[in-house]
PDB file of N, CA and C in Angstrom:
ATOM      1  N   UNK A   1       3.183  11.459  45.065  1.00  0.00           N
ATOM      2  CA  UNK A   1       3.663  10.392  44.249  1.00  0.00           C
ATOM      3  C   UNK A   1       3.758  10.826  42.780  1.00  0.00           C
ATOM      4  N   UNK A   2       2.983  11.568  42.499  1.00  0.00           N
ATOM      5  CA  UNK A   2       2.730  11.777  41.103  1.00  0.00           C
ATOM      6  C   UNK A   2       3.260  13.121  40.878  1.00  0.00           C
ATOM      7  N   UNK A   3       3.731  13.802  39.408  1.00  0.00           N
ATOM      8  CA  UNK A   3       4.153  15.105  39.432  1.00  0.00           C
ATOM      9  C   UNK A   3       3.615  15.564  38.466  1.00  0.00           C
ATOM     10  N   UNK A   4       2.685  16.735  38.249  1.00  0.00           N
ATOM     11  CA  UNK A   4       1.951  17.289  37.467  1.00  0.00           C
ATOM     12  C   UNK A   4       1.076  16.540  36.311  1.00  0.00           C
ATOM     13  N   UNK A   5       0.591  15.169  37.737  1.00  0.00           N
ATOM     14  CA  UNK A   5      -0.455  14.219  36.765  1.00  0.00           C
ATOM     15  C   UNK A   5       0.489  12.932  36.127  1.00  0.00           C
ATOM     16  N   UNK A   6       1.675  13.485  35.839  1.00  0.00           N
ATOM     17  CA  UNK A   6       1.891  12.013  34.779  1.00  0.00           C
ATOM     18  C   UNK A   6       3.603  11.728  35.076  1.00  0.00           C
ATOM     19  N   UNK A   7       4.337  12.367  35.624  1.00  0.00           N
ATOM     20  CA  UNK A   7       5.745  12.106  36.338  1.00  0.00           C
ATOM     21  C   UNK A   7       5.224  11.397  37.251  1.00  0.00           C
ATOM     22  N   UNK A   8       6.063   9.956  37.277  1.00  0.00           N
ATOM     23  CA  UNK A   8       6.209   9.057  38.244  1.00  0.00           C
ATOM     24  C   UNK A   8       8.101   9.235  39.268  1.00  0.00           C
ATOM     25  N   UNK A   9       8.197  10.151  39.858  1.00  0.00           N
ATOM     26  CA  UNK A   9       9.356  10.146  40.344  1.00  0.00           C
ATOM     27  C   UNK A   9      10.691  10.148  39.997  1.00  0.00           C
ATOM     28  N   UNK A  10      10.578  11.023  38.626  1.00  0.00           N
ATOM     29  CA  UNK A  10      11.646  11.434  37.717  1.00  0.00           C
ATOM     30  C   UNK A  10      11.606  10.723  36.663  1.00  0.00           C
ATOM     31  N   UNK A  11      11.005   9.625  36.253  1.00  0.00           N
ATOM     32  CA  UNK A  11      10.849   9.011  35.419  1.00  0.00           C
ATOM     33  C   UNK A  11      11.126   9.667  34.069  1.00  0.00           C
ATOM     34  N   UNK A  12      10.709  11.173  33.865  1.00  0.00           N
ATOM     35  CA  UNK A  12      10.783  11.495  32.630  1.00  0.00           C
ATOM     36  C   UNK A  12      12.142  12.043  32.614  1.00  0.00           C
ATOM     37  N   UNK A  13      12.635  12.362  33.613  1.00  0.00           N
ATOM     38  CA  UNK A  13      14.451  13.127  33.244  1.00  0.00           C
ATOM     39  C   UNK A  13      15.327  11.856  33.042  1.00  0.00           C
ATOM     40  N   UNK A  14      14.760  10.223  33.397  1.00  0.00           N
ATOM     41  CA  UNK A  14      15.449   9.094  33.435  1.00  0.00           C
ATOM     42  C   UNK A  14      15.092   8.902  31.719  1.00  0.00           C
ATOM     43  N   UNK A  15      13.940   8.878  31.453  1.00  0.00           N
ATOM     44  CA  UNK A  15      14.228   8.819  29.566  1.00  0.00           C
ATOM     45  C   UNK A  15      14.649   9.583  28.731  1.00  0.00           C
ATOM     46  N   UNK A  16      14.820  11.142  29.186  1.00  0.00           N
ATOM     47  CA  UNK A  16      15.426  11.525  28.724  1.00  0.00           C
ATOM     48  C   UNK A  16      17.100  11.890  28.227  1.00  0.00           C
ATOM     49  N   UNK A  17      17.607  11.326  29.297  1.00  0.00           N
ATOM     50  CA  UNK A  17      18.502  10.741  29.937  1.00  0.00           C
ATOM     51  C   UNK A  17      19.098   9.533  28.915  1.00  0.00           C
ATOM     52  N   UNK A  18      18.127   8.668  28.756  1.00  0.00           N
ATOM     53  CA  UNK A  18      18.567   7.050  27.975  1.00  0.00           C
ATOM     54  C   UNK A  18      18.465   7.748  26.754  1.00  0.00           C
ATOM     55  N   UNK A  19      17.590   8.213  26.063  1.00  0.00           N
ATOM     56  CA  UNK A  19      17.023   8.729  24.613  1.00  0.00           C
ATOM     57  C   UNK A  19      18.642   9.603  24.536  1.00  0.00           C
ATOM     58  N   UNK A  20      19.262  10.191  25.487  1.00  0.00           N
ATOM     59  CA  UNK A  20      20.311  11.010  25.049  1.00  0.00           C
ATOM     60  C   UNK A  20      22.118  10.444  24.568  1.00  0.00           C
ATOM     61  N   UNK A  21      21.854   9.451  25.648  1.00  0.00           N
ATOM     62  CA  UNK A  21      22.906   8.291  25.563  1.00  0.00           C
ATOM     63  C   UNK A  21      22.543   7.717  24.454  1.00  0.00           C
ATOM     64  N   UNK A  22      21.297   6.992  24.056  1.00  0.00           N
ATOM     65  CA  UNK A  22      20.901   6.087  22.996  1.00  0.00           C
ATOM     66  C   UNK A  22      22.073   7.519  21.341  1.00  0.00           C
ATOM     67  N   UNK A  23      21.458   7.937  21.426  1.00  0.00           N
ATOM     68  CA  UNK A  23      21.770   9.116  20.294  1.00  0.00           C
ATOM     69  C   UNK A  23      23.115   9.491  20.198  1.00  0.00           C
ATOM     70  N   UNK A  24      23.934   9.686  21.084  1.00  0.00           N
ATOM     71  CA  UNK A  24      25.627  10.018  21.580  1.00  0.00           C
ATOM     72  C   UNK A  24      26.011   8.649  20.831  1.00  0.00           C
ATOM     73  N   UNK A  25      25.539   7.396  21.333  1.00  0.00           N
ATOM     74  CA  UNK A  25      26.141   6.216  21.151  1.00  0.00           C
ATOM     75  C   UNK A  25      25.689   6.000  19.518  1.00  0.00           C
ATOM     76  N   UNK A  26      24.962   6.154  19.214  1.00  0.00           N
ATOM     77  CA  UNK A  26      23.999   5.996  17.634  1.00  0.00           C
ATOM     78  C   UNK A  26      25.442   6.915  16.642  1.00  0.00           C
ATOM     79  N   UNK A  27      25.502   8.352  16.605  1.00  0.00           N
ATOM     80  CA  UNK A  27      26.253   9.433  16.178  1.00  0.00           C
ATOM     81  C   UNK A  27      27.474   9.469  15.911  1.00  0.00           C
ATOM     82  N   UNK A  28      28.134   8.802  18.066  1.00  0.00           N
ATOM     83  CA  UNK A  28      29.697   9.260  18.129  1.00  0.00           C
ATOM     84  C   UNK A  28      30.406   7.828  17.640  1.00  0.00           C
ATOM     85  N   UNK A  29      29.981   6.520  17.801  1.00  0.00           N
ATOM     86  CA  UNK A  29      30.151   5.329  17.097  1.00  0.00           C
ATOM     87  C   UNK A  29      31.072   5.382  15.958  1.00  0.00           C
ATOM     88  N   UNK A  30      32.211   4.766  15.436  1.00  0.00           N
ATOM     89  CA  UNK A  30      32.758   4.942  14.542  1.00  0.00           C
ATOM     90  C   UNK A  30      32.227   3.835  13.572  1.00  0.00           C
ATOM     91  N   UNK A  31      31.954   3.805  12.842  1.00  0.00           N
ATOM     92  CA  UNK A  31      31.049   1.852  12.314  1.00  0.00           C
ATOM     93  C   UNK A  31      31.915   2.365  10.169  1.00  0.00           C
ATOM     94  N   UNK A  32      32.092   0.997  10.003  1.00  0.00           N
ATOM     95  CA  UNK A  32      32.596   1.085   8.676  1.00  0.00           C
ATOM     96  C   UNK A  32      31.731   1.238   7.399  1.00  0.00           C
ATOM     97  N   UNK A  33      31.444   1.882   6.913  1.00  0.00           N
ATOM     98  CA  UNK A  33      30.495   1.999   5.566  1.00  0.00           C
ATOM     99  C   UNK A  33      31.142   1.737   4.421  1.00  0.00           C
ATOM    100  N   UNK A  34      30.417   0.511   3.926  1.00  0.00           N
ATOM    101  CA  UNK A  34      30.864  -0.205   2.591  1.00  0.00           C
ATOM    102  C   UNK A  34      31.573   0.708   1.641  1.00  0.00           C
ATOM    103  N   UNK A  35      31.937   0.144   0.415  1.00  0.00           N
ATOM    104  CA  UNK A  35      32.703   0.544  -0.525  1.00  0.00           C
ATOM    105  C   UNK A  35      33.289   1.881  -0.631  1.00  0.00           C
ATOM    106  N   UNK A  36      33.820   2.140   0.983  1.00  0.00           N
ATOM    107  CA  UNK A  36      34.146   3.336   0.906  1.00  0.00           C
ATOM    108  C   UNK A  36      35.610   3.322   0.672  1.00  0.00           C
ATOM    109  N   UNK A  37      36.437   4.370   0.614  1.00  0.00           N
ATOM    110  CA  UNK A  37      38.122   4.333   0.051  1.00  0.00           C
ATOM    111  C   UNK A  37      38.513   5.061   1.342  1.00  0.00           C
ATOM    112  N   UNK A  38      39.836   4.345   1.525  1.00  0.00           N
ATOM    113  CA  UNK A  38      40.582   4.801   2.745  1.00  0.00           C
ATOM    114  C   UNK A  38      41.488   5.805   1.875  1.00  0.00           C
ATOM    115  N   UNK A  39      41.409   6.859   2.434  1.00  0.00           N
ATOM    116  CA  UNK A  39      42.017   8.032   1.589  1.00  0.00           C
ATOM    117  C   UNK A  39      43.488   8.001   1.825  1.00  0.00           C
ATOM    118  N   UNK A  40      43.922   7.626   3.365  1.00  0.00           N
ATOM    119  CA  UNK A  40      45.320   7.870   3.365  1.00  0.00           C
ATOM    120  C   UNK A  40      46.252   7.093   3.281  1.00  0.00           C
ATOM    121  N   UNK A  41      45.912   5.974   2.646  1.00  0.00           N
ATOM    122  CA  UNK A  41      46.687   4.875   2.328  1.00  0.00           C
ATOM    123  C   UNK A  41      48.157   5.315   1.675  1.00  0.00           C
ATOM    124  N   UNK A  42      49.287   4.550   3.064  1.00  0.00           N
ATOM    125  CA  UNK A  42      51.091   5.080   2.988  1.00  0.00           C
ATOM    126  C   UNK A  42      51.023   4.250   1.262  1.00  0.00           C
ATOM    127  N   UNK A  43      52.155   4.783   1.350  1.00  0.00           N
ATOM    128  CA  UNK A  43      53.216   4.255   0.048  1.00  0.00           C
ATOM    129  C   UNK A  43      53.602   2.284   0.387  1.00  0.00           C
ATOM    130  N   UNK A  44      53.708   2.118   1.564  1.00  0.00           N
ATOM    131  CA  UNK A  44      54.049   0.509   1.829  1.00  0.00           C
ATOM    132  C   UNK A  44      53.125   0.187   2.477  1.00  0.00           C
ATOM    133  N   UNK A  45      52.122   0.449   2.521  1.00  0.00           N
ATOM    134  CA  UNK A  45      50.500  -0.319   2.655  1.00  0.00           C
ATOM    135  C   UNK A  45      50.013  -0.395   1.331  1.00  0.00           C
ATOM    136  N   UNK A  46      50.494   0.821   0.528  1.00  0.00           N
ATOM    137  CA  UNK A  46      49.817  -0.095  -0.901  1.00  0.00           C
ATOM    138  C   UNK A  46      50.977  -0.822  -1.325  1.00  0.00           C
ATOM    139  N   UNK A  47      52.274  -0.847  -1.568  1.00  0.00           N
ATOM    140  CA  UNK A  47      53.398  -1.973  -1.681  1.00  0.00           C
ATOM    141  C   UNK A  47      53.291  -3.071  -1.132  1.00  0.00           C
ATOM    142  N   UNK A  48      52.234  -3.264   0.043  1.00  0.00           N
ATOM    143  CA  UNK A  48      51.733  -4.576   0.602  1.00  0.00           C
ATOM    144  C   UNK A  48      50.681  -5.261   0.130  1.00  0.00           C
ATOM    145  N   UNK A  49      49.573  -4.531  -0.584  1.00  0.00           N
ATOM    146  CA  UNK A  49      48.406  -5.193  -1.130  1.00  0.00           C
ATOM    147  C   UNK A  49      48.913  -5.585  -2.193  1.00  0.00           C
ATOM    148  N   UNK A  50      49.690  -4.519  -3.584  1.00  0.00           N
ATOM    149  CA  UNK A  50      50.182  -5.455  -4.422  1.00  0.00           C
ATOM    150  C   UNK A  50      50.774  -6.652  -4.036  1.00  0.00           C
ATOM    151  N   UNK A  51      51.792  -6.960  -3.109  1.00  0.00           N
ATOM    152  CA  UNK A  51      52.380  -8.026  -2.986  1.00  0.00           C
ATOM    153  C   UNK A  51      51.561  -9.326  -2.265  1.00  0.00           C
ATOM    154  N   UNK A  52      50.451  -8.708  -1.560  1.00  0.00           N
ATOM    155  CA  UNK A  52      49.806  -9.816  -1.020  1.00  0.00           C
ATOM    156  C   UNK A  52      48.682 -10.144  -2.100  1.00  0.00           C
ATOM    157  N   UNK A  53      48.465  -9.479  -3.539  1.00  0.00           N
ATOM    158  CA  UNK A  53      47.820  -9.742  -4.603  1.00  0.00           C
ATOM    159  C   UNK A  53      48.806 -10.451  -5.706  1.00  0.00           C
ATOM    160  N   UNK A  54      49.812 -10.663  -5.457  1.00  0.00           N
ATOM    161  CA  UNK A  54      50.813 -11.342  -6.106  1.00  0.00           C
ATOM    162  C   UNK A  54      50.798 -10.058  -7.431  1.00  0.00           C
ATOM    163  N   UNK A  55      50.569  -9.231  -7.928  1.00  0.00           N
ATOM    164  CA  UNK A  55      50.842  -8.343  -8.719  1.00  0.00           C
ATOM    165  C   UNK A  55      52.407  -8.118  -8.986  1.00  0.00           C
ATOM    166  N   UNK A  56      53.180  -8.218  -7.893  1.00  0.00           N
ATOM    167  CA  UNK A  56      54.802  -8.174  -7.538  1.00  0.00           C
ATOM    168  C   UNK A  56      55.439  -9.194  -6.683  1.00  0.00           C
ATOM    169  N   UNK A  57      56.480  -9.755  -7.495  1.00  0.00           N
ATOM    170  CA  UNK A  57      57.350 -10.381  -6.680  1.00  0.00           C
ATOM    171  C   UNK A  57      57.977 -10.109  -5.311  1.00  0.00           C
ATOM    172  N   UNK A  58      58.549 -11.111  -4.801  1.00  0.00           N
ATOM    173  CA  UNK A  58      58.868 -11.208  -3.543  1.00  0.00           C
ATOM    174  C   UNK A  58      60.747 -10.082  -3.454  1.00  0.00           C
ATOM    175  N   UNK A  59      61.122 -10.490  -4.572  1.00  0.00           N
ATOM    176  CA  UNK A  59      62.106  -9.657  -4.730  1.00  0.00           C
ATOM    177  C   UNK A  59      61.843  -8.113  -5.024  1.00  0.00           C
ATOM    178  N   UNK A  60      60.718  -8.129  -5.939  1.00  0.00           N
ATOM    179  CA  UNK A  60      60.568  -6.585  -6.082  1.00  0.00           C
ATOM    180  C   UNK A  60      59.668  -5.863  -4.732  1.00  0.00           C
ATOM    181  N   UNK A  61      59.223  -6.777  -4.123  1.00  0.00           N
ATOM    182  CA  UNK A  61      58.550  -5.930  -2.417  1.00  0.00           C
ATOM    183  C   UNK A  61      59.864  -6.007  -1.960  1.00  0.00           C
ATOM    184  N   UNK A  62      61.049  -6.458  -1.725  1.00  0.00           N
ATOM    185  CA  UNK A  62      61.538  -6.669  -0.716  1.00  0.00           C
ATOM    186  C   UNK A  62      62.469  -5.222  -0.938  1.00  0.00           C
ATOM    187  N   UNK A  63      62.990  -4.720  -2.303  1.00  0.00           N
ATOM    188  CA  UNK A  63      63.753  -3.794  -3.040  1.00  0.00           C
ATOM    189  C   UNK A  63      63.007  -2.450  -3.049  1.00  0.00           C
ATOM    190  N   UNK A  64      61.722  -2.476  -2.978  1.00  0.00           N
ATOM    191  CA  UNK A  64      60.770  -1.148  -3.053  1.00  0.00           C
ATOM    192  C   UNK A  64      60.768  -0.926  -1.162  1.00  0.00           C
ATOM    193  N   UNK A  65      60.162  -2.428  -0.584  1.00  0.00           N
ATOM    194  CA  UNK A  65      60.166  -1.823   0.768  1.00  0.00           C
ATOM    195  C   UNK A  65      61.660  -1.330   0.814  1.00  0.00           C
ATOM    196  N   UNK A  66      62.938  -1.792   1.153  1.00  0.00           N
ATOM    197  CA  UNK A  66      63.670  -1.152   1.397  1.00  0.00           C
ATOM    198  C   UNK A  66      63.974   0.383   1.125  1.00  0.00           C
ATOM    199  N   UNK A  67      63.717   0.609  -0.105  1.00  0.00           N
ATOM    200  CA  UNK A  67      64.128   2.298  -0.884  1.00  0.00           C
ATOM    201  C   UNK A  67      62.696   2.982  -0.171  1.00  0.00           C
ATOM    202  N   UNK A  68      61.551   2.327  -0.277  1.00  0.00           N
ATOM    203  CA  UNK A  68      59.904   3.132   0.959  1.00  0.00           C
ATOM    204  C   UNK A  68      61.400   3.327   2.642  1.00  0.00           C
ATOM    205  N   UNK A  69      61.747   2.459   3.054  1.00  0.00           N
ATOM    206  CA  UNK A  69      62.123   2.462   4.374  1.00  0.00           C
ATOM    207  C   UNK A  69      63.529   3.606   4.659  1.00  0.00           C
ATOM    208  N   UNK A  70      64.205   3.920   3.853  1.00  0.00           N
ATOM    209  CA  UNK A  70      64.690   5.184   3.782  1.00  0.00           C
ATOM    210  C   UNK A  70      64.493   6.360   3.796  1.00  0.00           C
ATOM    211  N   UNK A  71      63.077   6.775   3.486  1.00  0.00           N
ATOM    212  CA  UNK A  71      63.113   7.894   3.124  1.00  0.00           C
ATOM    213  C   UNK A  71      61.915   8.274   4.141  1.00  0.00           C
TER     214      UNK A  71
END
């Protein structure tokens, strides 16, 4: 029943096992960290925050997206 006194029937390759998953899942997780900057922000994703910050008119998004959508 017992394996070298203190293994209960694999018990220890079964936590080692969870402890390894626990850590994969902890590591490989993608999770968002505050005030960080999205580095690759396009040319009409930032033409969208100005405009959804009202910084620019509806005419001047509509004239920039177009000349962004050409090229």
């Amino acid at each position: 029943m017992f394996y070298n006194g203190y293994h209960f029937f694999g018990m220890h390759l079964i936590w080692w096992f969870i402890w390894i998953m626990f850590m994969v899942w902890v590591f490989a997780t993608p999770y968002y960290v505050p005030f960080q900057q999205q580095k690759n922000n396009s040319a009409l994703d930032l033409l969208k925050q100005r405009f959804a910050a009202g910084e620019i008119t509806k005419d001047e998004y509509l004239e920039r997206k177009q000349i962004l959508d050409k090229e």
